[in-house]
Protein backbone atom coordinates (compact mmCIF):
# COMPACT_ATOMS: atom_id res chain seq x y z
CA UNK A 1 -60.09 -69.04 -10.40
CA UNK A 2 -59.73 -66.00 -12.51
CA UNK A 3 -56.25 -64.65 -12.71
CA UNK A 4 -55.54 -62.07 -15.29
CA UNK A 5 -53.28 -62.69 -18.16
CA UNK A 6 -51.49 -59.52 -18.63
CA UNK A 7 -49.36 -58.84 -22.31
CA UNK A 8 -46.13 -59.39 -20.95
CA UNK A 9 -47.51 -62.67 -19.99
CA UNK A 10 -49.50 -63.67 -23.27
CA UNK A 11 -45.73 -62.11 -25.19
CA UNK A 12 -43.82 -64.78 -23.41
CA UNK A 13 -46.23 -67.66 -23.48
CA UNK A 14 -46.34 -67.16 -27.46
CA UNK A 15 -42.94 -66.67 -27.71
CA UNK A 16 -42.20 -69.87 -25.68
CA UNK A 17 -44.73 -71.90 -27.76
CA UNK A 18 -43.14 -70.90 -31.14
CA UNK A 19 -39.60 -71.11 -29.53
CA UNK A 20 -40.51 -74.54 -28.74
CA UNK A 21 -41.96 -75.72 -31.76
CA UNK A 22 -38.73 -74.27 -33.93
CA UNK A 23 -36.61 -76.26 -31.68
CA UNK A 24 -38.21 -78.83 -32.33
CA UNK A 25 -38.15 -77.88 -36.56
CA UNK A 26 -34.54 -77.31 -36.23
CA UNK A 27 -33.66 -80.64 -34.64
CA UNK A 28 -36.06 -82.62 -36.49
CA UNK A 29 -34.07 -81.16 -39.60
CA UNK A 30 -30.95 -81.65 -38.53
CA UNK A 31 -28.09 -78.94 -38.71
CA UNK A 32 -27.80 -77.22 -42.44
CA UNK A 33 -25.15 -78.91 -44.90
CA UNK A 34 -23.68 -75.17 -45.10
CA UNK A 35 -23.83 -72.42 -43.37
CA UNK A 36 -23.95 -69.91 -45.84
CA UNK A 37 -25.94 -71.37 -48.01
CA UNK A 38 -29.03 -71.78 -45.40
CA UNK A 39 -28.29 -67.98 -44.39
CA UNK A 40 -28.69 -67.14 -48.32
CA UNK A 41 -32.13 -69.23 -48.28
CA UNK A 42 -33.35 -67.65 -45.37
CA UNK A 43 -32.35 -63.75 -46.64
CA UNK A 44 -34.44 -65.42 -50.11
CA UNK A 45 -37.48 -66.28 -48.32
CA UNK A 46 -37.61 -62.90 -46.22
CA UNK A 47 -37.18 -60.96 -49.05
CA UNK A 48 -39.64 -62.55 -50.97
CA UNK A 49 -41.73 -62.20 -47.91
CA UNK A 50 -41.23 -58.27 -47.77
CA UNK A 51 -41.77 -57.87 -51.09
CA UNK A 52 -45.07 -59.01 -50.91
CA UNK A 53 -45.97 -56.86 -48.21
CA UNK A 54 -48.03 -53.96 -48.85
CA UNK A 55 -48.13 -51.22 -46.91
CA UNK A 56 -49.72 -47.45 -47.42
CA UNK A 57 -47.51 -44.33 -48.02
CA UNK A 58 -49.12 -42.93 -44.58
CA UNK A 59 -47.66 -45.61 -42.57
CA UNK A 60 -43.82 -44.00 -43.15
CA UNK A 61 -42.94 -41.10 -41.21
CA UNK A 62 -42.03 -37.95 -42.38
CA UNK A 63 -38.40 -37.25 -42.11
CA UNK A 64 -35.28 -35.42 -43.17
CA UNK A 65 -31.64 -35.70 -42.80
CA UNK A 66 -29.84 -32.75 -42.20
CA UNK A 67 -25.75 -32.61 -41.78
């Protein structure tokens, strides 16, 4: 039985898997104390996160704004 897994298909079953295992995080945790103060965590960690992202010059496009 060979049925082709196409990337729409692989997209969505990686998406559910990860979807599933948040949910699972997020009750396991419990709801945050404070809202703002888990959306200040969160913009933390993804900034550290970019920041330690390196990327070449050639991988922005060349652009200018013009009014």
């Amino acid at each position: 039985m060979n049925q082709k897994m196409t990337r729409r298909r692989l997209a969505a079953a990686a998406f559910g898997s990860t979807a599933a295992v948040r949910a699972a995080q997020t009750t396991a945790a419990g709801p945050p104390e404070d809202p703002r103060a888990a959306a200040r965590e969160r913009l933390r960690k993804n900034s550290e996160a970019l920041g330690k992202t390196q990327l070449p010059i050639s991988t922005e496009p060349a652009f200018s704004f013009k009014a």
